[in-house]
C-alpha atoms as a PDB file:
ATOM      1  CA  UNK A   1     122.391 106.119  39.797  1.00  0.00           C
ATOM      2  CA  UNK A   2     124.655 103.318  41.115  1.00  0.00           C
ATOM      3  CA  UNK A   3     124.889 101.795  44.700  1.00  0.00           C
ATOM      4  CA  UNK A   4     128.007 102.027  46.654  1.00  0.00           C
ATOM      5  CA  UNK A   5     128.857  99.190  48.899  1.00  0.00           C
ATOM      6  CA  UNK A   6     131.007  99.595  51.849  1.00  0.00           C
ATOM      7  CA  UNK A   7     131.455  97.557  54.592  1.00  0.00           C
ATOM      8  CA  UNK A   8     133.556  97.340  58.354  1.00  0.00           C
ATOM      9  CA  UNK A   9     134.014  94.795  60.979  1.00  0.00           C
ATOM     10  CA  UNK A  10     131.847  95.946  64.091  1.00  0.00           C
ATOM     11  CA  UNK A  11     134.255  94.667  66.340  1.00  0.00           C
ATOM     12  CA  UNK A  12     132.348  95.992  69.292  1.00  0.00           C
ATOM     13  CA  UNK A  13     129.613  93.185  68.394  1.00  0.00           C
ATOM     14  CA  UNK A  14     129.804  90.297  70.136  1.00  0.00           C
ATOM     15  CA  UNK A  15     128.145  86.897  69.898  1.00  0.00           C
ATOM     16  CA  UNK A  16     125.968  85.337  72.823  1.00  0.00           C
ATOM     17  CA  UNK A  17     125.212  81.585  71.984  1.00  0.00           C
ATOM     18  CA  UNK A  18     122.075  80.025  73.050  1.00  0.00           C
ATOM     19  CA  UNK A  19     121.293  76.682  72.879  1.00  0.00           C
ATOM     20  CA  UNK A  20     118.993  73.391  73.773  1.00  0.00           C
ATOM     21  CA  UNK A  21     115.605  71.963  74.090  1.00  0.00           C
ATOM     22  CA  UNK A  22     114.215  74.672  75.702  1.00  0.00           C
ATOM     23  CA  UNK A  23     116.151  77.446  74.426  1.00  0.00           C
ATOM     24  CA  UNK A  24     113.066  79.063  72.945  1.00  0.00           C
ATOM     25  CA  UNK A  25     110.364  78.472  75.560  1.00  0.00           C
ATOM     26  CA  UNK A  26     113.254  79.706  78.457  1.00  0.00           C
ATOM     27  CA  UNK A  27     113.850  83.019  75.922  1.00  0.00           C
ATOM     28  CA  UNK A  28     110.521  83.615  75.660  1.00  0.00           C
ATOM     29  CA  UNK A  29     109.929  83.905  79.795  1.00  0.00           C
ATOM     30  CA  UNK A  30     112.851  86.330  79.719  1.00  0.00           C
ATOM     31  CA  UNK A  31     112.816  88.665  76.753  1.00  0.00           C
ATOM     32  CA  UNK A  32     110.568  91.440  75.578  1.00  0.00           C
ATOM     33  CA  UNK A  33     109.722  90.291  71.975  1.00  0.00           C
ATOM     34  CA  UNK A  34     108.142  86.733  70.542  1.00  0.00           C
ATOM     35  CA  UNK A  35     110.673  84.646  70.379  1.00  0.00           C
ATOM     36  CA  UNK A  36     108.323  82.095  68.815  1.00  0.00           C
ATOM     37  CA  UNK A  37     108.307  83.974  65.570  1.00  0.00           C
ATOM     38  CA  UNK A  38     112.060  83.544  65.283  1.00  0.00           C
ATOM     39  CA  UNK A  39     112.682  81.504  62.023  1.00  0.00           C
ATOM     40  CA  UNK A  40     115.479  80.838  59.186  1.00  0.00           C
ATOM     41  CA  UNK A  41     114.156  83.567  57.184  1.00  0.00           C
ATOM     42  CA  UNK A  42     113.216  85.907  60.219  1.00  0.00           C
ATOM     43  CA  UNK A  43     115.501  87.505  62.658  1.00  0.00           C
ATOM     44  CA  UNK A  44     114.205  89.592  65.802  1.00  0.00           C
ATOM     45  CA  UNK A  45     115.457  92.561  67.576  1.00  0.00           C
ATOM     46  CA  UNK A  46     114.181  92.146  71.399  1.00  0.00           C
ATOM     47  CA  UNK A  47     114.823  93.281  75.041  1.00  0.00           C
ATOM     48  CA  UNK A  48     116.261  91.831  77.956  1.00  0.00           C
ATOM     49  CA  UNK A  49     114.898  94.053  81.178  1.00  0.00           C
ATOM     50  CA  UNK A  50     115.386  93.942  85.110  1.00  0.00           C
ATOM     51  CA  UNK A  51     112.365  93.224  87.118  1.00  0.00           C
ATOM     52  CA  UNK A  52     111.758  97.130  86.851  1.00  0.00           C
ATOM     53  CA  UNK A  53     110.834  97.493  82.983  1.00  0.00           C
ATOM     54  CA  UNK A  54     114.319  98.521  82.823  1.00  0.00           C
ATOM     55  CA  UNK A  55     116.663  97.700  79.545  1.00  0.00           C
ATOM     56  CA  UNK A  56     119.568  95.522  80.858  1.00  0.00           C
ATOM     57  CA  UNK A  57     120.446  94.777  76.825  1.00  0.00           C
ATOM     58  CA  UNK A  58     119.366  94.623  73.578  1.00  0.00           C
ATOM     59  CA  UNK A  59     119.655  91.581  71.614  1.00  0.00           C
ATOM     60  CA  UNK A  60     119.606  90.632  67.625  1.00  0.00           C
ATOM     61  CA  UNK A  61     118.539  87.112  67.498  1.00  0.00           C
ATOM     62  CA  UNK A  62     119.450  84.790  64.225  1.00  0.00           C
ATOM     63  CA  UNK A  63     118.274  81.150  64.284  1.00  0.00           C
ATOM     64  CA  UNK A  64     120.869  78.651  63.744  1.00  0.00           C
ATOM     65  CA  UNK A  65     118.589  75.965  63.928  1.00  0.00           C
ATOM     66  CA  UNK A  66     115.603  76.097  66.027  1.00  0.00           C
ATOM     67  CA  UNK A  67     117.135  74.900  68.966  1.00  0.00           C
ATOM     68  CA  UNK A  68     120.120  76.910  68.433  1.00  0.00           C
ATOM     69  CA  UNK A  69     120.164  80.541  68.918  1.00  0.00           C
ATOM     70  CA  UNK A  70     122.754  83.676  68.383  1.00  0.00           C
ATOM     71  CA  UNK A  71     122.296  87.003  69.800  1.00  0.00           C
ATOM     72  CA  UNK A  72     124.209  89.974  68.589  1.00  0.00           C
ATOM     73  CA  UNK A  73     124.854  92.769  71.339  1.00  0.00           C
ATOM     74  CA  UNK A  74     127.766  94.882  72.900  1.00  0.00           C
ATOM     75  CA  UNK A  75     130.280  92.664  73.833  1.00  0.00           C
ATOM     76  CA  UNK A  76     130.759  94.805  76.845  1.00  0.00           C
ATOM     77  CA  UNK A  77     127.425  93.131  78.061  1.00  0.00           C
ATOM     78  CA  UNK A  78     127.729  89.362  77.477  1.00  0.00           C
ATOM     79  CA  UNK A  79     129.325  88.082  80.460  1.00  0.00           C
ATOM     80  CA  UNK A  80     126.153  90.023  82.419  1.00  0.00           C
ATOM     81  CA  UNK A  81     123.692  89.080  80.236  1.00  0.00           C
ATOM     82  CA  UNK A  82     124.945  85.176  80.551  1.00  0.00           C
ATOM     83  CA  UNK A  83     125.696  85.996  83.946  1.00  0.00           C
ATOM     84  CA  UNK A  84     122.022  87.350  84.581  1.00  0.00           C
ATOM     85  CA  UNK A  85     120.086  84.959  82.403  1.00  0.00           C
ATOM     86  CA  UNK A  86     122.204  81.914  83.729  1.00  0.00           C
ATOM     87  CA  UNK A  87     119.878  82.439  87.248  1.00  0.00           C
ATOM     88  CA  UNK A  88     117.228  81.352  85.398  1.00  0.00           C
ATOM     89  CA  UNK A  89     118.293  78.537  83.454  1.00  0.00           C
ATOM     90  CA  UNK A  90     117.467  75.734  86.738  1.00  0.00           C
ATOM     91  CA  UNK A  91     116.769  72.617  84.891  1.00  0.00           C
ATOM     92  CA  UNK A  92     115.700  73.870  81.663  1.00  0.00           C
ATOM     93  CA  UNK A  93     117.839  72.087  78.269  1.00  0.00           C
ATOM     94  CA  UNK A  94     119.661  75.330  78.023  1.00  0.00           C
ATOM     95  CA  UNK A  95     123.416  76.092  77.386  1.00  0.00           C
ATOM     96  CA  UNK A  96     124.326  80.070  77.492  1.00  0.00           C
ATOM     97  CA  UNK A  97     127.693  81.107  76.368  1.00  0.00           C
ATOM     98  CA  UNK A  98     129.768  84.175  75.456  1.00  0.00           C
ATOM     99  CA  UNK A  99     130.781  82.720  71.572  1.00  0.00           C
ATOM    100  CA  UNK A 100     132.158  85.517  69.854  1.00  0.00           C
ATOM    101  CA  UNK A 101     136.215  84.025  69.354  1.00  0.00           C
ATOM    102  CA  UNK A 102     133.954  81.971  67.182  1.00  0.00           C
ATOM    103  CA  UNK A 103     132.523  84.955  65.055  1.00  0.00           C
ATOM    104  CA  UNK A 104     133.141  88.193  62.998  1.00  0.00           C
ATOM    105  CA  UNK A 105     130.238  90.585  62.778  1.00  0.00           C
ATOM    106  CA  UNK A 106     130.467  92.638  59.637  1.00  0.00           C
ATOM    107  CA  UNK A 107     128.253  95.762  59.094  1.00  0.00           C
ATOM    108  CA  UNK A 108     127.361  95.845  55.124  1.00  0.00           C
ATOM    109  CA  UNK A 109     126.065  98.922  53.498  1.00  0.00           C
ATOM    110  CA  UNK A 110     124.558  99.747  50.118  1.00  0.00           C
ATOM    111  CA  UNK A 111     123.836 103.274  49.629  1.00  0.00           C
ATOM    112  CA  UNK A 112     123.219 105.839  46.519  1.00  0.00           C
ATOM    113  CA  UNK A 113     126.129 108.684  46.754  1.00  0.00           C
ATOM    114  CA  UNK A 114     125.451 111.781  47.494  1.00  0.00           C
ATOM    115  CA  UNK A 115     123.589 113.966  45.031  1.00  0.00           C
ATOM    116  CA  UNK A 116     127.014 116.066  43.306  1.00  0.00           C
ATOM    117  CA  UNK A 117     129.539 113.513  44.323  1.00  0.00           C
ATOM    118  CA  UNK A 118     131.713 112.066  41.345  1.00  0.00           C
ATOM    119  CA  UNK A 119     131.319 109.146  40.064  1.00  0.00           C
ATOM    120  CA  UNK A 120     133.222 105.645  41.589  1.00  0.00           C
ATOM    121  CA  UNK A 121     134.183 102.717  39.751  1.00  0.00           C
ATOM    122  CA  UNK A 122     132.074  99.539  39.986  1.00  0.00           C
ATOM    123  CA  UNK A 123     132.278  97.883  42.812  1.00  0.00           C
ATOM    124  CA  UNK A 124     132.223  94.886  40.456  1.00  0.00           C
ATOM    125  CA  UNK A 125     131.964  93.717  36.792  1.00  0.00           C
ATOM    126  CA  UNK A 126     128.336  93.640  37.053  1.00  0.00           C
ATOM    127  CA  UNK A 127     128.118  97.282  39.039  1.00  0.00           C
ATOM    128  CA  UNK A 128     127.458  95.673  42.957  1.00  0.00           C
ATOM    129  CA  UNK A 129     129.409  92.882  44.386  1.00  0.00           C
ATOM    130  CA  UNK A 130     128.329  89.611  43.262  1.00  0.00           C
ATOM    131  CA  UNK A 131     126.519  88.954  46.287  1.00  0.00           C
ATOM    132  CA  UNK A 132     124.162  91.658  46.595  1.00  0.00           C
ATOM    133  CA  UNK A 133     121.193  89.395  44.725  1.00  0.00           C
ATOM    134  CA  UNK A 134     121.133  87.473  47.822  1.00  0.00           C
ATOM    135  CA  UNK A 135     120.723  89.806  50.661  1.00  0.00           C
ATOM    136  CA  UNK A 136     117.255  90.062  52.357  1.00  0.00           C
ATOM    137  CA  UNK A 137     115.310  92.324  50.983  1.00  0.00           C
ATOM    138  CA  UNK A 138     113.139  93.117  54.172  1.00  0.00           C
ATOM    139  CA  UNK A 139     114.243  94.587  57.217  1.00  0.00           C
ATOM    140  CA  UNK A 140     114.691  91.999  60.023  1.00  0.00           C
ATOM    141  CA  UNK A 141     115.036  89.284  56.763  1.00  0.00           C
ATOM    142  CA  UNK A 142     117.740  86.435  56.757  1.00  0.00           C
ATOM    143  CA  UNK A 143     119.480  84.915  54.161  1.00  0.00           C
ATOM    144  CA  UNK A 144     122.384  82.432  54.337  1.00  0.00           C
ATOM    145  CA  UNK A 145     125.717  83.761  51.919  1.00  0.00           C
ATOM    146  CA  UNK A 146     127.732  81.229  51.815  1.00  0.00           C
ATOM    147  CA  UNK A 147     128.552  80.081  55.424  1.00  0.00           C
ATOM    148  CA  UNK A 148     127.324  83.810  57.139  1.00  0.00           C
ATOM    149  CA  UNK A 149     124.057  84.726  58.184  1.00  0.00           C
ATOM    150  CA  UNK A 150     123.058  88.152  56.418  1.00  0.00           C
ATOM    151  CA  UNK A 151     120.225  90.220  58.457  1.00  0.00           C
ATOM    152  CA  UNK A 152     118.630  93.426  57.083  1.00  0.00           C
ATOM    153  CA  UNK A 153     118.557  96.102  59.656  1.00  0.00           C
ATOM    154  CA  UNK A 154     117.281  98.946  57.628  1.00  0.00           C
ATOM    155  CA  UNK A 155     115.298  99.815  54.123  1.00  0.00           C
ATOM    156  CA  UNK A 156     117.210 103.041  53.180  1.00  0.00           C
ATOM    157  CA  UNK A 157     119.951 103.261  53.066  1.00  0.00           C
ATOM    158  CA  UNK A 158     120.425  99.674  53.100  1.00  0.00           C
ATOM    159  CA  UNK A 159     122.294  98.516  55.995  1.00  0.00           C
ATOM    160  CA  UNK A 160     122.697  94.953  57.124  1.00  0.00           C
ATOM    161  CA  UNK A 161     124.830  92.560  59.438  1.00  0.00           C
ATOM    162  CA  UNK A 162     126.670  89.674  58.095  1.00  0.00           C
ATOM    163  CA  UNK A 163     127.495  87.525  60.799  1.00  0.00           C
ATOM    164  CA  UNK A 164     130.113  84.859  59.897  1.00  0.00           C
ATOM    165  CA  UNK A 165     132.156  81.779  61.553  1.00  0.00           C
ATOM    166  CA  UNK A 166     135.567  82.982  62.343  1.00  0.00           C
ATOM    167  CA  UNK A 167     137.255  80.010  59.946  1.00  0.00           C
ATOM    168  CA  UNK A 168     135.232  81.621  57.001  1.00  0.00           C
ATOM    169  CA  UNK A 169     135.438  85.527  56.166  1.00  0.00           C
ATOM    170  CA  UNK A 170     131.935  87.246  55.488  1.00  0.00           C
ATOM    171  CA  UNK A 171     131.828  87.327  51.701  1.00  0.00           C
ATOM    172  CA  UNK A 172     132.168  91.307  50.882  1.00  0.00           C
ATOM    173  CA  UNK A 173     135.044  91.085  47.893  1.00  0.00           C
ATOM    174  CA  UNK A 174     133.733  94.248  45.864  1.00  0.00           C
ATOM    175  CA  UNK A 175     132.931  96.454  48.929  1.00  0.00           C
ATOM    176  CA  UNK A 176     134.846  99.226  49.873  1.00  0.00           C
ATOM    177  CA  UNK A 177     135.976  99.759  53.504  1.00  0.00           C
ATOM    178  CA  UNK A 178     134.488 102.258  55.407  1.00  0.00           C
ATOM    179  CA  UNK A 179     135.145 103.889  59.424  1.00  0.00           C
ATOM    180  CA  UNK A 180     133.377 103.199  62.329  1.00  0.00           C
ATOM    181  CA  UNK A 181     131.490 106.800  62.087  1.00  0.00           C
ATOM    182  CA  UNK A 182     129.604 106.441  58.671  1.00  0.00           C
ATOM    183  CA  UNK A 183     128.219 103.441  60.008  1.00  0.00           C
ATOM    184  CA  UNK A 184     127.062 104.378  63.587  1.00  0.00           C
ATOM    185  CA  UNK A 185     125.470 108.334  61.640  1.00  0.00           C
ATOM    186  CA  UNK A 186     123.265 106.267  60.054  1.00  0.00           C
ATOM    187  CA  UNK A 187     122.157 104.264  63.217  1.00  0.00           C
ATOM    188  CA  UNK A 188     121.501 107.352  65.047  1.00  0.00           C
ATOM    189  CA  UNK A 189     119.637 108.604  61.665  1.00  0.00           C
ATOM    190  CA  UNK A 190     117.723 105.812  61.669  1.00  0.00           C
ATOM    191  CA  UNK A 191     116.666 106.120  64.963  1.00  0.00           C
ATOM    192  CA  UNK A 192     117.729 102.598  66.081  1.00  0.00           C
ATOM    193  CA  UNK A 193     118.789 102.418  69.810  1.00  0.00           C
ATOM    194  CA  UNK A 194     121.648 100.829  71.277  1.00  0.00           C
ATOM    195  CA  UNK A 195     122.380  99.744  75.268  1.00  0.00           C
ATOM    196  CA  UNK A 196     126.239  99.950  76.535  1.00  0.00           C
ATOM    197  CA  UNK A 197     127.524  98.878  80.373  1.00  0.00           C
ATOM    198  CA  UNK A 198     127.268 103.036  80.716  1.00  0.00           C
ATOM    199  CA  UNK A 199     123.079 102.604  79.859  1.00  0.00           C
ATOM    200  CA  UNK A 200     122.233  99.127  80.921  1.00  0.00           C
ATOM    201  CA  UNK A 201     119.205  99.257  83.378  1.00  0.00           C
ATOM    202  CA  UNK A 202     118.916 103.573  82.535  1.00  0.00           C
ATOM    203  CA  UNK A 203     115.671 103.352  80.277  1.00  0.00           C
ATOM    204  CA  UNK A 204     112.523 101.523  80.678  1.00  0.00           C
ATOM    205  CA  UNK A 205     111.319  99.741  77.294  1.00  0.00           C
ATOM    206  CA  UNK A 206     109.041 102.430  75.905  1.00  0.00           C
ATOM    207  CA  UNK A 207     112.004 105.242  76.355  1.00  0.00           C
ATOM    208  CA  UNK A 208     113.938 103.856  73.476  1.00  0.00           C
ATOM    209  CA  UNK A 209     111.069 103.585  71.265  1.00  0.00           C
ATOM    210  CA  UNK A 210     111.340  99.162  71.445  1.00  0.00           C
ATOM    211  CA  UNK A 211     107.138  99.686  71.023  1.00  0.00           C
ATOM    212  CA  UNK A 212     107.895 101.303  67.983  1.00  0.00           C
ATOM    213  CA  UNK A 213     110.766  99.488  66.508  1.00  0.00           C
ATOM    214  CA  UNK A 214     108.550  96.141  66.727  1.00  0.00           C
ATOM    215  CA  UNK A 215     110.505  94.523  69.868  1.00  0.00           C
ATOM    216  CA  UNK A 216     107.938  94.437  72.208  1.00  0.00           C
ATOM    217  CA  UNK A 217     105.295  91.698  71.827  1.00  0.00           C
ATOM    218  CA  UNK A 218     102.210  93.030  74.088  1.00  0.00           C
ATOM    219  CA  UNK A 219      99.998  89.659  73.691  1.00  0.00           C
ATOM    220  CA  UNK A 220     102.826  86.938  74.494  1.00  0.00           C
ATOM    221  CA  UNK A 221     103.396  85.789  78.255  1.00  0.00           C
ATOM    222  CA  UNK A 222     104.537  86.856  80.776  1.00  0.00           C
ATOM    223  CA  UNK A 223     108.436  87.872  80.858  1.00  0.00           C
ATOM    224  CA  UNK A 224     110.818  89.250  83.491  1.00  0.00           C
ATOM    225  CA  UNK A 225     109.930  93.528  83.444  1.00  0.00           C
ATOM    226  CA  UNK A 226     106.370  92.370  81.748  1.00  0.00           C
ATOM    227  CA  UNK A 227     103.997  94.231  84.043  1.00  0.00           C
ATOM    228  CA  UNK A 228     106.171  97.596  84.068  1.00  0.00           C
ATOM    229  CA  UNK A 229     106.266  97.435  80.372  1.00  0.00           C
ATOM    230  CA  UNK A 230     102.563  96.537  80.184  1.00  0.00           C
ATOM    231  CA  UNK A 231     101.415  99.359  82.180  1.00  0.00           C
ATOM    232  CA  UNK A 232     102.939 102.471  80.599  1.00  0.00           C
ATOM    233  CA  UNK A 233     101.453 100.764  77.424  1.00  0.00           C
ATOM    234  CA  UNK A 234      97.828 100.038  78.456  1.00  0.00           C
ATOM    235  CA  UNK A 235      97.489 102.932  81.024  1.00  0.00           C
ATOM    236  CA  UNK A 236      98.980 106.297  79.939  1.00  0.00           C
ATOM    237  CA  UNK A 237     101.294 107.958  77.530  1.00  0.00           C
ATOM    238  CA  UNK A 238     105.474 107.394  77.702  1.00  0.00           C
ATOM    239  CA  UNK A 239     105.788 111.072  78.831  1.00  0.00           C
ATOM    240  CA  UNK A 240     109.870 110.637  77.729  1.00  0.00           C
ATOM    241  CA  UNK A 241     111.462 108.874  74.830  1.00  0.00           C
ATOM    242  CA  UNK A 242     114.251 108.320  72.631  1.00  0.00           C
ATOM    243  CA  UNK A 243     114.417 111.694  70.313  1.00  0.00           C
ATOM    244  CA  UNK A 244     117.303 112.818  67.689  1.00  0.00           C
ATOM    245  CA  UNK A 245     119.629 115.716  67.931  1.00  0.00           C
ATOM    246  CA  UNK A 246     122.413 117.340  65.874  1.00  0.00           C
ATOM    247  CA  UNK A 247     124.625 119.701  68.431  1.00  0.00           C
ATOM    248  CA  UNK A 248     124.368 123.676  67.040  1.00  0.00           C
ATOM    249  CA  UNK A 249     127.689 124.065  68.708  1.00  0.00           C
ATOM    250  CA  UNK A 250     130.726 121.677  68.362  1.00  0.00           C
ATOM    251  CA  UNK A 251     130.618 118.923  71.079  1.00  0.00           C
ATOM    252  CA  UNK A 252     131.599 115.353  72.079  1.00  0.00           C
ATOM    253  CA  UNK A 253     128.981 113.125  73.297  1.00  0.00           C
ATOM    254  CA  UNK A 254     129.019 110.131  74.723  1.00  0.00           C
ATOM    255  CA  UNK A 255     126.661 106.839  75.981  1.00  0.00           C
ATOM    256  CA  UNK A 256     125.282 108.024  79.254  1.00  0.00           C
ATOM    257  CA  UNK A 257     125.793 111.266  79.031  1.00  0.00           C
ATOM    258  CA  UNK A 258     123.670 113.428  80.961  1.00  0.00           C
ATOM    259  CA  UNK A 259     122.727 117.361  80.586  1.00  0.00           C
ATOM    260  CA  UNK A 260     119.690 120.140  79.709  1.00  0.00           C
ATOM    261  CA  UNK A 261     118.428 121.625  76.347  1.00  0.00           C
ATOM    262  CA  UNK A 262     118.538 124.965  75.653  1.00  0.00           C
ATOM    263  CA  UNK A 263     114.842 124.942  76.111  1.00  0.00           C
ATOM    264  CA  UNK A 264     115.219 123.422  79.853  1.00  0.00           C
ATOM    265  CA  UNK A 265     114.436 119.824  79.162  1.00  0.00           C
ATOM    266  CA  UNK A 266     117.003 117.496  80.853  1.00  0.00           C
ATOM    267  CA  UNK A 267     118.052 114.068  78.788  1.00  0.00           C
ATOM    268  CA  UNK A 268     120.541 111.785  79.008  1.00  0.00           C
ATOM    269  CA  UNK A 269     122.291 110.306  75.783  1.00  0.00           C
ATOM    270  CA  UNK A 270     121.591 106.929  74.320  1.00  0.00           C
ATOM    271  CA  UNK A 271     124.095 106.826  71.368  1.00  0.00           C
ATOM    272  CA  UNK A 272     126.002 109.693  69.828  1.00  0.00           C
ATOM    273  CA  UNK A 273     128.394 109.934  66.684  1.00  0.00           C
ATOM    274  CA  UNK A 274     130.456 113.326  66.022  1.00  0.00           C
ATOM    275  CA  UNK A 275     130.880 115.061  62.357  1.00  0.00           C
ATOM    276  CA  UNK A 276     133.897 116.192  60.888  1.00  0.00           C
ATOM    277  CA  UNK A 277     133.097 119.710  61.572  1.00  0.00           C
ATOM    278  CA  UNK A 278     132.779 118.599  65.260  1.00  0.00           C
ATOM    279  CA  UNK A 279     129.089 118.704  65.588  1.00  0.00           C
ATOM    280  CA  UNK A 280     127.721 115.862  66.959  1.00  0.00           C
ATOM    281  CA  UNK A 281     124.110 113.688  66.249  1.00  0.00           C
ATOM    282  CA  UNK A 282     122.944 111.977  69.038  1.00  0.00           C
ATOM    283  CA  UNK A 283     119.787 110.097  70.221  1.00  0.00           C
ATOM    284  CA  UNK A 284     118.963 111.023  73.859  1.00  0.00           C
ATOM    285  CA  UNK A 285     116.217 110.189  76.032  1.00  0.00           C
ATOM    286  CA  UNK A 286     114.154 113.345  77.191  1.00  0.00           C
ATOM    287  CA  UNK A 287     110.414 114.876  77.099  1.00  0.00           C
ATOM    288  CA  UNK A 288     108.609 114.786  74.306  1.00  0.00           C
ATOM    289  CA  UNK A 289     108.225 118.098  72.440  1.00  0.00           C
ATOM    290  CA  UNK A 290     110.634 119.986  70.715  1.00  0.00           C
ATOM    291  CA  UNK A 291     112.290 123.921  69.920  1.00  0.00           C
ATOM    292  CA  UNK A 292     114.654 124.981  67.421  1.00  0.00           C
ATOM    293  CA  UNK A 293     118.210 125.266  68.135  1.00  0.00           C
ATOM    294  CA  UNK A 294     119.207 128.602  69.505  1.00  0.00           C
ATOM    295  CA  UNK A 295     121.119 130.904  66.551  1.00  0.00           C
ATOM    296  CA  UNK A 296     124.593 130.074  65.915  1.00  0.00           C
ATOM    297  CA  UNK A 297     127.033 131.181  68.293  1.00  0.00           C
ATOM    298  CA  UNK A 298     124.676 129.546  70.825  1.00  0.00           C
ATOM    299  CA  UNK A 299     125.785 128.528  74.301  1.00  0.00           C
ATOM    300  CA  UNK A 300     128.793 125.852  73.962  1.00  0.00           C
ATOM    301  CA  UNK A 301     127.897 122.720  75.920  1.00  0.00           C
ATOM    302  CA  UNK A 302     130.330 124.251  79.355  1.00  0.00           C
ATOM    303  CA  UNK A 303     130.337 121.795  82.546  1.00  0.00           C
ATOM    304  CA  UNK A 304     126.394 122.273  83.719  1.00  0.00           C
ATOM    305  CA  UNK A 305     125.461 124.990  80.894  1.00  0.00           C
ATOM    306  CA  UNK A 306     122.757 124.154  78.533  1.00  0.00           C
ATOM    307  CA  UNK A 307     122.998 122.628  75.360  1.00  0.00           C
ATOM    308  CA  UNK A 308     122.105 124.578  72.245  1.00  0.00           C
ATOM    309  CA  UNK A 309     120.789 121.478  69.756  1.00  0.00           C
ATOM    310  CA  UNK A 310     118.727 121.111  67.139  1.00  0.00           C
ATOM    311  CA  UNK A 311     115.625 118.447  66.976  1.00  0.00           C
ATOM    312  CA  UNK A 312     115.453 116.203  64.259  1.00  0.00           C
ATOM    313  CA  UNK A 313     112.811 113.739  62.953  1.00  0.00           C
ATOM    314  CA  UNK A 314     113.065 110.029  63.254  1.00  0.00           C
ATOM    315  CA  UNK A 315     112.144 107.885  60.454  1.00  0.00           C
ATOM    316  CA  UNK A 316     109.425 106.222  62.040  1.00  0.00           C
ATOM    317  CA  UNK A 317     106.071 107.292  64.082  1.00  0.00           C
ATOM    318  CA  UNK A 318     105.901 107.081  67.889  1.00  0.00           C
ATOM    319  CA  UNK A 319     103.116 105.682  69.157  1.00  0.00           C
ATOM    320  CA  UNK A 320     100.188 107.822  70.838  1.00  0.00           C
END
């Protein structure tokens, strides 16, 4: 079966720039993940936390060079993550700046169709766009196209980030363009959390699953939110985490949203993408353990009223 390959600018992406002698060693005091093991070939997904464990952002890092750093994150949280960090900086070799009128970020996806659907024309002569030979084949992998930076965020479906200067479009001639909801389903589907200025500083580490997702290094120094993180690893169970949901009942979701399950559980939403039959998927923080969705013609998500919604399992195993 052939791969489709669509693509769309994520123009909610920005760019943070980070830069300097001690750009790594000044990350690595701040964020949740080894910033050490950031490399050409290597990019990391990590987070930035208040004093209280507590998830201000989350960044994608992508060496430049090694003293020359990119983060990819909400641009609705740059100037308070450069604004926040920038405290810090005292008279370490660092320069933080907000560069995204200097980028396009560019989600890329490579996907089977759906079992049934009819058959599309190549994308290219040779079946996939003449690039495809040089993604990364590994998730969090980095390969240079051209003048972008191509990072693999997820094994299946393929899905990766092409991050590109302005002056020179992200090489996708051969994809097919694709909305805004395809892309952020298979997020939530894959389980992969996301922080907005409606979530910053809602969830401690562990709630959005960053032990799980590899963004949490537990044997590097210390960093600001260490001990809070450090303790609900070493010393008891996350009793509430980041969980997936399809709605039973049409309803729009939203960042930040809060509310109950049907079965009495209260969670708040972390990301959430509607269907074309107006159901929506979501990933929500709440208590671990799940019911069924009530029977069709459930409760309707009214102002206070429960929500009828169905559990669904993420791709990956939480940690005990």
């Amino acid at each position: 079966m052939s791969t489709e390959w669509n693509s769309l600018s994520l123009d909610s992406l920005g760019v943070l720039r980070a830069r300097g002698a001690d750009v790594v060693s000044f990350l690595q005091g701040q964020l949740s993940n080894d910033v050490a093991l950031l490399g050409p070939e290597r990019s990391l997904l990590a987070g930035y936390h208040n004093p209280q464990g507590r998830v201000i952002a989350l960044l994608r890092l992508v060496q430049l060079a090694p003293d020359d750093l990119l983060a990819i994150l909400p641009r609705e949280l740059i100037a308070v993550v450069v604004q926040r960090l920038g405290k810090f900086v005292l008279r370490a070799k660092v320069k933080l700046a907000d560069d995204s009128a200097a980028w396009t970020v560019t989600g890329l996806m490579g996907c089977a169709p759906p079992a049934g659907a009819a058959a599309s024309a190549p994308a290219s002569a040779g079946g996939v766009p003449s690039f495809a030979d040089a993604l990364p084949a590994t998730v969090n992998g980095v390969t240079r196209i051209d003048a972008s930076l191509a990072l693999r965020l997820a094994e299946e479906p393929g899905r990766w980030l092409l991050v590109s200067p302005l002056a020179q479009p992200p090489p996708v001639s051969g994809c097919s363009p694709v909305g805004a909801e395809v892309w952020q389903r298979l997020a939530i589907a894959a389980g992969e959390p996301q922080v907005y200025a409606a979530t910053s500083e809602a969830f401690v580490a562990q709630m959005l699953n960053l032990d799980a997702l590899g963004a949490i290094a537990f044997d590097k120094g210390c960093y600001t939110g260490q001990e809070i993180i450090a303790r609900a690893h070493y010393r008891g169970k996350v009793k509430r985490r980041l969980q997936r949901f399809r709605t039973a009942v049409p309803a729009q979701l939203k960042p930040g949203d809060d509310g109950e399950l049907g079965d009495g559980r209260s969670f708040k939403v972390v990301d959430a993408a509607q269907r074309t039959d107006g159901l929506c998927e979501f990933l929500a923080v709440t208590t671990l353990g799940h019911v069924d969705a009530e029977p069709a013609g459930g409760r309707a998500p009214a102002e206070g009223a429960p929500l009828s919604a169905e559990w669904l399992a993420l791709p990956y195993v939480l940690p005990d």
